[in-house]
C-alpha atoms as a PDB file:
ATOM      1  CA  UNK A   1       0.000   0.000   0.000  1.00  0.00           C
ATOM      2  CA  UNK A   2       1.567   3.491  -1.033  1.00  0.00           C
ATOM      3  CA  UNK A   3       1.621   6.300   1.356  1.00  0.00           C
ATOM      4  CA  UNK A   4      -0.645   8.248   0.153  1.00  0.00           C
ATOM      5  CA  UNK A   5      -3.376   5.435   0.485  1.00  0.00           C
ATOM      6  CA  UNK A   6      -2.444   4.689   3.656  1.00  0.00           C
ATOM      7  CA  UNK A   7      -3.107   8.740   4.663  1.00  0.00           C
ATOM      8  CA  UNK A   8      -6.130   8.434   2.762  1.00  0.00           C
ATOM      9  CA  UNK A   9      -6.964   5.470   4.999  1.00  0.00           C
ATOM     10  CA  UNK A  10      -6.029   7.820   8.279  1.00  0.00           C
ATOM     11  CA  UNK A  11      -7.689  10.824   6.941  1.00  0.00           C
ATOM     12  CA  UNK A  12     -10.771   9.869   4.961  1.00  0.00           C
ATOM     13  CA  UNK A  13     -13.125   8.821   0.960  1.00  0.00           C
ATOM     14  CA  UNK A  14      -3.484  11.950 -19.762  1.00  0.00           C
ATOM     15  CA  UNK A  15      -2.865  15.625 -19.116  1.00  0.00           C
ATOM     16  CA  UNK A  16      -1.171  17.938 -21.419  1.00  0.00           C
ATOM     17  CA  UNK A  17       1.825  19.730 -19.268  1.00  0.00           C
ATOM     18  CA  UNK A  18       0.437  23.132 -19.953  1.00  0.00           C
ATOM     19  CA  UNK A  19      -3.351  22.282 -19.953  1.00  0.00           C
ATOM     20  CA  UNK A  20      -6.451  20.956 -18.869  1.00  0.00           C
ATOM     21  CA  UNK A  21      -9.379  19.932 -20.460  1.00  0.00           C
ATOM     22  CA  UNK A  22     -11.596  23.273 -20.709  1.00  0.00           C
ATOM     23  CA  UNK A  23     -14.311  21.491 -18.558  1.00  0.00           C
ATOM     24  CA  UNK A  24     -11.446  20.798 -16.128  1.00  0.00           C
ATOM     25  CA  UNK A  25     -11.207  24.286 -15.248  1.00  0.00           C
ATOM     26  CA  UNK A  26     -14.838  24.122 -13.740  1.00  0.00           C
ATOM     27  CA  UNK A  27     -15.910  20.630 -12.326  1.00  0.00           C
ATOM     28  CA  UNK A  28     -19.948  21.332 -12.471  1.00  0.00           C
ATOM     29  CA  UNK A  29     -21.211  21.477  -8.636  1.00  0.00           C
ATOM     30  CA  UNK A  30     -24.927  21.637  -7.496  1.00  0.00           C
ATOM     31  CA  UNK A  31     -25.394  21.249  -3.980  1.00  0.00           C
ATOM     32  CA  UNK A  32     -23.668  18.364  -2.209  1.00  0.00           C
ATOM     33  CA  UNK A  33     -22.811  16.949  -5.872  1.00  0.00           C
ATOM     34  CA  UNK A  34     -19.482  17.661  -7.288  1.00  0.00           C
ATOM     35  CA  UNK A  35     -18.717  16.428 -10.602  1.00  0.00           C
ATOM     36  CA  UNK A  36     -15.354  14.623 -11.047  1.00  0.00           C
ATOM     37  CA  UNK A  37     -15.249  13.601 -14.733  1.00  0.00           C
ATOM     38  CA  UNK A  38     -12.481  15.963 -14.802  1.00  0.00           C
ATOM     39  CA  UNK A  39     -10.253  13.611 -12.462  1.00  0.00           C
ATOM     40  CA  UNK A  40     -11.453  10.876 -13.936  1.00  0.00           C
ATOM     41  CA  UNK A  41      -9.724  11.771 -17.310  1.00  0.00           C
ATOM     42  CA  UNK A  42      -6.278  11.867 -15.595  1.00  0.00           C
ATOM     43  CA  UNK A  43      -6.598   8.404 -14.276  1.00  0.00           C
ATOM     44  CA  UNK A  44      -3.768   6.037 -16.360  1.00  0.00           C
ATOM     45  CA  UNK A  45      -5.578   3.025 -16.937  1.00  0.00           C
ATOM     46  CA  UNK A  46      -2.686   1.155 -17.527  1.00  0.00           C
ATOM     47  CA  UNK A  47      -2.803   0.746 -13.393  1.00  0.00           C
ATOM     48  CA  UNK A  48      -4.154  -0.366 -10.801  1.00  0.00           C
ATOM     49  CA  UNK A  49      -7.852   2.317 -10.585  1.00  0.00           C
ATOM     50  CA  UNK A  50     -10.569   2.205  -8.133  1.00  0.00           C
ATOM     51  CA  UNK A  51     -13.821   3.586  -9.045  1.00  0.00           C
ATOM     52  CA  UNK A  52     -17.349   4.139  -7.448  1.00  0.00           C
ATOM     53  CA  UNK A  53     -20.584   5.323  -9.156  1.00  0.00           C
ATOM     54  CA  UNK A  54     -23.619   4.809  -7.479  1.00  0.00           C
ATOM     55  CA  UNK A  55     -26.941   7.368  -7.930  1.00  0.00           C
ATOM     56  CA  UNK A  56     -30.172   7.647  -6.895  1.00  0.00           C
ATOM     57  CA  UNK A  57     -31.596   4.553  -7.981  1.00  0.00           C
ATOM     58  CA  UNK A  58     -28.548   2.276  -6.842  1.00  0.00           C
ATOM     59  CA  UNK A  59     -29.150   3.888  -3.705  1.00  0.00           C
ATOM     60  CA  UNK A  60     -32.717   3.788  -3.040  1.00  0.00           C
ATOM     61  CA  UNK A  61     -32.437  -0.146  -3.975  1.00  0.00           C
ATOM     62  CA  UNK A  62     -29.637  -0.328  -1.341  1.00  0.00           C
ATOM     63  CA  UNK A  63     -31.724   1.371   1.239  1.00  0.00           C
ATOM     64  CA  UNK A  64     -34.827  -1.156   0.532  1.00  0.00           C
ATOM     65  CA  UNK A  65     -32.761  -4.309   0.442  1.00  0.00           C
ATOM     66  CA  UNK A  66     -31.025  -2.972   3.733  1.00  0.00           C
ATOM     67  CA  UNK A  67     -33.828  -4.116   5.501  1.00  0.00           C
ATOM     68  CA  UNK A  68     -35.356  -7.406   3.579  1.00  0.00           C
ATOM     69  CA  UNK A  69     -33.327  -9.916   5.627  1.00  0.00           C
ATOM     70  CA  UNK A  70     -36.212 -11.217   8.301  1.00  0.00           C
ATOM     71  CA  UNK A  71     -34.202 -13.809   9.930  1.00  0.00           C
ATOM     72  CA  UNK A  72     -31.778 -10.896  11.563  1.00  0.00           C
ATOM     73  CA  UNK A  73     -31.237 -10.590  15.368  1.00  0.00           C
ATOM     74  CA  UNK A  74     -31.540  -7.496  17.100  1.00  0.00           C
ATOM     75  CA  UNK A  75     -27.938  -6.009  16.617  1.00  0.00           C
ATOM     76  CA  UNK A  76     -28.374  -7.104  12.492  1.00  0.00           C
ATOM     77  CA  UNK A  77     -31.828  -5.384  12.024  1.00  0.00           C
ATOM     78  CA  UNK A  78     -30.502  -2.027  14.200  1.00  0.00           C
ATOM     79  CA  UNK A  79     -27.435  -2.139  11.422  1.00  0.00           C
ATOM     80  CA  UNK A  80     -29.948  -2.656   8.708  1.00  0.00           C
ATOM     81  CA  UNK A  81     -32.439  -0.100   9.550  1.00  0.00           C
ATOM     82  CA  UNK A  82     -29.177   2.823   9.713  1.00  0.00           C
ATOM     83  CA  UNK A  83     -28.261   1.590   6.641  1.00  0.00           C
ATOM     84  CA  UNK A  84     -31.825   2.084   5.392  1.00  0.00           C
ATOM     85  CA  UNK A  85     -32.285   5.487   6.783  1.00  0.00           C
ATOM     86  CA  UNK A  86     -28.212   6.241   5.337  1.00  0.00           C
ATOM     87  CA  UNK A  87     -28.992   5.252   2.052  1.00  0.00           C
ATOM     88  CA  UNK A  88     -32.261   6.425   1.405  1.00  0.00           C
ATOM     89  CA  UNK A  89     -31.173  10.285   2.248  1.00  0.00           C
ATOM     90  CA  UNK A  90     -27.923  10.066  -0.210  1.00  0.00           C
ATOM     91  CA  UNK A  91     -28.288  10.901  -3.803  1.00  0.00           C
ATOM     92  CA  UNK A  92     -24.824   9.965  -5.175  1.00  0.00           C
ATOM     93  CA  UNK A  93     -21.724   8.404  -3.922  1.00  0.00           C
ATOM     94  CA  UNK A  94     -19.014   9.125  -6.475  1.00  0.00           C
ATOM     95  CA  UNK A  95     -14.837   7.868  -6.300  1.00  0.00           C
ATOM     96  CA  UNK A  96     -12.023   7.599  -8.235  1.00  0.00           C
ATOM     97  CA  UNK A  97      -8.467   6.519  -6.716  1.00  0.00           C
ATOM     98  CA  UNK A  98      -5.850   6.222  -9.489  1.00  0.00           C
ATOM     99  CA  UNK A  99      -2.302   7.155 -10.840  1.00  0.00           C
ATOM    100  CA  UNK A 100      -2.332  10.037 -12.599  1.00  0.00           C
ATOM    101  CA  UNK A 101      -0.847  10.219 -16.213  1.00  0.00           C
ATOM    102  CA  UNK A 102       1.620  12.660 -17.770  1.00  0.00           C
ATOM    103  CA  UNK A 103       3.122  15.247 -15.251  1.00  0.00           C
ATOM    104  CA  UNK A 104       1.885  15.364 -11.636  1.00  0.00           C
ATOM    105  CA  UNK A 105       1.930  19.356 -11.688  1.00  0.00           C
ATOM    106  CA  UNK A 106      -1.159  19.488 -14.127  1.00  0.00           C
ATOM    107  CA  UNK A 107      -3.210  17.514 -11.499  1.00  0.00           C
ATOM    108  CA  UNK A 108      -1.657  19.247  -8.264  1.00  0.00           C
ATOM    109  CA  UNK A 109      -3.032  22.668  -9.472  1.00  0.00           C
ATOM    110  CA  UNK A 110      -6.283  20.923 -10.888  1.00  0.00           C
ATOM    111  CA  UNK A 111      -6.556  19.931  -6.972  1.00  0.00           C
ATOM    112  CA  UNK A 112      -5.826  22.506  -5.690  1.00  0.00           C
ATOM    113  CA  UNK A 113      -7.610  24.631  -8.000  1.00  0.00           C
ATOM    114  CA  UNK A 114     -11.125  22.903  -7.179  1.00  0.00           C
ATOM    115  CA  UNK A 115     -10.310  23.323  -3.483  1.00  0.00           C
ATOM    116  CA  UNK A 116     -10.159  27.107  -3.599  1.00  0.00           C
ATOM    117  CA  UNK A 117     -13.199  27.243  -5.636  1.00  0.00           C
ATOM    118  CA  UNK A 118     -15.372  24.767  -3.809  1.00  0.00           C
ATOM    119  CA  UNK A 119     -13.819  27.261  -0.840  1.00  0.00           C
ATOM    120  CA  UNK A 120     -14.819  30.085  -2.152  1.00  0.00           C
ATOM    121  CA  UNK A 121     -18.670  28.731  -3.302  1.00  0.00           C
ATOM    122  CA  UNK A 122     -19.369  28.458   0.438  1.00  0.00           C
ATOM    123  CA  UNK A 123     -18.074  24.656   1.397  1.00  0.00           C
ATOM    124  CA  UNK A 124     -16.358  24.096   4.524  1.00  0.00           C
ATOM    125  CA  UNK A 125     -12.996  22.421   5.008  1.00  0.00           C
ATOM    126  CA  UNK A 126     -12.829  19.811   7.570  1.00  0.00           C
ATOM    127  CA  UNK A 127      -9.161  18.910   7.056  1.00  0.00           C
ATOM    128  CA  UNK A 128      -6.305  20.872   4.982  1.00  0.00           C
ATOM    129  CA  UNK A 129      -2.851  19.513   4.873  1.00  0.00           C
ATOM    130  CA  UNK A 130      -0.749  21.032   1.952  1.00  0.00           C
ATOM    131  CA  UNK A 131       3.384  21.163   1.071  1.00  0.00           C
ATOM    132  CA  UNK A 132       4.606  21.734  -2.450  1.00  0.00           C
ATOM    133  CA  UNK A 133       4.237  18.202  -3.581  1.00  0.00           C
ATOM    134  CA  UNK A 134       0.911  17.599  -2.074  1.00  0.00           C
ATOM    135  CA  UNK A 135      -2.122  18.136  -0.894  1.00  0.00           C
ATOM    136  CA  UNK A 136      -5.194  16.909   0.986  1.00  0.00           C
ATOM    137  CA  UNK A 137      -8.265  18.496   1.577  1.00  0.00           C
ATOM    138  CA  UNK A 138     -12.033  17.334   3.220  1.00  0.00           C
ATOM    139  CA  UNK A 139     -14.782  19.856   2.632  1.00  0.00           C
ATOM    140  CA  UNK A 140     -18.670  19.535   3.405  1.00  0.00           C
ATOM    141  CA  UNK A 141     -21.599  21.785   1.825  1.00  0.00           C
ATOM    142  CA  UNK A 142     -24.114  22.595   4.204  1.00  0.00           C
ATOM    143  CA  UNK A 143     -28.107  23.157   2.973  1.00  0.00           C
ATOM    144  CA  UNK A 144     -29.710  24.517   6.077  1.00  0.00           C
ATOM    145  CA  UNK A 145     -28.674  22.269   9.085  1.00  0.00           C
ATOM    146  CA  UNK A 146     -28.047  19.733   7.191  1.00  0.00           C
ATOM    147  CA  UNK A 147     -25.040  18.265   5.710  1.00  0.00           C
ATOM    148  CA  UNK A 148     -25.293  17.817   1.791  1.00  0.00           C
ATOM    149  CA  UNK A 149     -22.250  16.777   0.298  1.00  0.00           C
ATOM    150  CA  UNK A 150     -18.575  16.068   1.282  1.00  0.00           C
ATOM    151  CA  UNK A 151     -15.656  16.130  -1.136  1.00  0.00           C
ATOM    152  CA  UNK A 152     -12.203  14.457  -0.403  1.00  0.00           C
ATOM    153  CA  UNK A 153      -9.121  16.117  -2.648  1.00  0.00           C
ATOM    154  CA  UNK A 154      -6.175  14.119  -2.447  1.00  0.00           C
ATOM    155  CA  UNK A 155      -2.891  14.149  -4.329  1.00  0.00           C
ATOM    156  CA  UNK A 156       0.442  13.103  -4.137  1.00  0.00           C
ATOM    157  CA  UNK A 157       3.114  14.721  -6.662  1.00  0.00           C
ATOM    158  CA  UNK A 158       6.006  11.810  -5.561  1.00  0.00           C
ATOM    159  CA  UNK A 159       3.669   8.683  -6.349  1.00  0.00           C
ATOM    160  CA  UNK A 160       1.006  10.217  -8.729  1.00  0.00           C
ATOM    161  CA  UNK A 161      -2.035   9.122  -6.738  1.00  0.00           C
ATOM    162  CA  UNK A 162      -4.901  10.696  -6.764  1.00  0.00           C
ATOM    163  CA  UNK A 163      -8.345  10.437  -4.852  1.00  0.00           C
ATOM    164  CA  UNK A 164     -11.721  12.377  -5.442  1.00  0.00           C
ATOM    165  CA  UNK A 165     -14.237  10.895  -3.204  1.00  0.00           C
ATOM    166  CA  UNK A 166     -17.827  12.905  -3.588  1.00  0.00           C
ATOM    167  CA  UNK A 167     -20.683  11.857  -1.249  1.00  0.00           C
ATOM    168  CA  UNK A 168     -24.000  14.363  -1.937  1.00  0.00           C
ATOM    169  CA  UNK A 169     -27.312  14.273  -0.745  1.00  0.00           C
ATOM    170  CA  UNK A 170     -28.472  14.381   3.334  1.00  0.00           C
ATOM    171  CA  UNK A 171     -25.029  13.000   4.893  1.00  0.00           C
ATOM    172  CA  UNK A 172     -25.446  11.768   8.836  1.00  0.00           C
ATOM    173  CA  UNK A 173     -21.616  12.241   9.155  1.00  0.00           C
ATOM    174  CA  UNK A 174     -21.698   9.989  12.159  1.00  0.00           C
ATOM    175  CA  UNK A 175     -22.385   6.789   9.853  1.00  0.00           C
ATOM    176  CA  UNK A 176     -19.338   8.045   7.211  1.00  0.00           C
ATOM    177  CA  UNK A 177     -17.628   5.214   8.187  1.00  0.00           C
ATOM    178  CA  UNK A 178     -19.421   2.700   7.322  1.00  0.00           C
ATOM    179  CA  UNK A 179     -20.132   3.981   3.931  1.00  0.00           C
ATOM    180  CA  UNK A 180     -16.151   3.786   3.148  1.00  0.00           C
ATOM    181  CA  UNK A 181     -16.186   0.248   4.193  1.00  0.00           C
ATOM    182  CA  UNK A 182     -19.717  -1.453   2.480  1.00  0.00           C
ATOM    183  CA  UNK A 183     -18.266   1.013  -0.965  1.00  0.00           C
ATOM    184  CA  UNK A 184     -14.092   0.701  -0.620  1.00  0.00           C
ATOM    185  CA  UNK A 185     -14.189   4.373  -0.085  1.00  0.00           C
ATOM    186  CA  UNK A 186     -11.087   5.184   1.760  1.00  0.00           C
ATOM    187  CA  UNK A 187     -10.566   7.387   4.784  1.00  0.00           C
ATOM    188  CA  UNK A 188     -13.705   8.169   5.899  1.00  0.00           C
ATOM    189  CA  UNK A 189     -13.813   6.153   8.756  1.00  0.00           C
ATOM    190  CA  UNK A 190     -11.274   8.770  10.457  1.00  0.00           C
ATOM    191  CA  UNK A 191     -13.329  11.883   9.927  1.00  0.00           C
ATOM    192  CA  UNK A 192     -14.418  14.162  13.062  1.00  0.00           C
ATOM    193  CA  UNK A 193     -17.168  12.338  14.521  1.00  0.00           C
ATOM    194  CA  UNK A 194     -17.497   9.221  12.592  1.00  0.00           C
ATOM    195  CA  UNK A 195     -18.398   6.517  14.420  1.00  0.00           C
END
């Protein structure tokens, strides 16, 4: 296991060497959601890539099947029915966990980049760590009260590895962990107040 994935474990869920993609200069963002199509296209698939897409419908059949199992005892259909209730408020769960292609600095600044802008839109980091070669950053939207989306930026410029991890829809940030574990969605068992 690289570093990286083993911080992304602790903490959390080809480009051209002057230029991005023009829809890489603006991942699309609508509440909690966060498009990542844009990391996605740096991915080499020539390694070893992890990726999670699951919407609304995936979801929903999650939540129902959560609680079909009858023969359960009383610890099993307590699990089930948080998993119900977990599921049914998300909308998307969205990952990809890869090594990046062509030069690392293209996708450090694309990081970095949709940090400061998902920053400046109104989302709140959780976690920030940063040094010239990389960076990792954890930030939630907020509708209301309510958590709607988290976002986990991570890059290393040494080992090429990047993760986007995007969670959107009514997030109970206590049950985070468990999430990362049913989905392979690194690190978000060790966010503040998982459980």
């Amino acid at each position: 296991m690289t570093p990286l994935r083993t911080t992304v474990l602790a903490l959390l869920l080809a480009a051209a060497p002057a230029s991005l993609p023009a829809r890489a200069e603006s991942p699309k963002v609508a509440g909690g959601y966060v498009d990542g199509s844009m990391f996605r296209e740096l991915i080499d698939e020539s390694k070893e890539v992890v990726e999670v897409n699951l919407d609304g419908a995936i979801l929903q059949a999650l939540a129902n099947s959560a609680s079909d199992d009858h023969d359960k005892d009383a610890a099993d259909a307590k699990h089930a029915k948080a998993n119900k209730d977990l599921f049914a408020k998300l909308k998307s769960i969205h990952a990809v966990i890869g090594t990046v292609k062509g030069p690392s600095s293209a996708a450090l600044a694309l990081v970095q980049k949709t940090d400061q802008r998902l920053a400046a839109a109104g989302w709140q980091r959780i976690a920030r760590i940063t040094s010239p070669e990389s960076t990792i950053s954890v930030l939630t939207h907020t509708a209301g009260d309510k958590v709607d989306g988290l976002v986990a930026l991570i890059f290393d410029a040494g080992d090429k590895e990047l993760v986007f991890a995007n969670l959107a829809g009514e997030i109970d940030v206590t049950q985070l962990g468990e999430i990362g574990e049913k989905f392979n969605v690194p690190g978000l068992s060790a966010l503040p107040g998982v459980r």
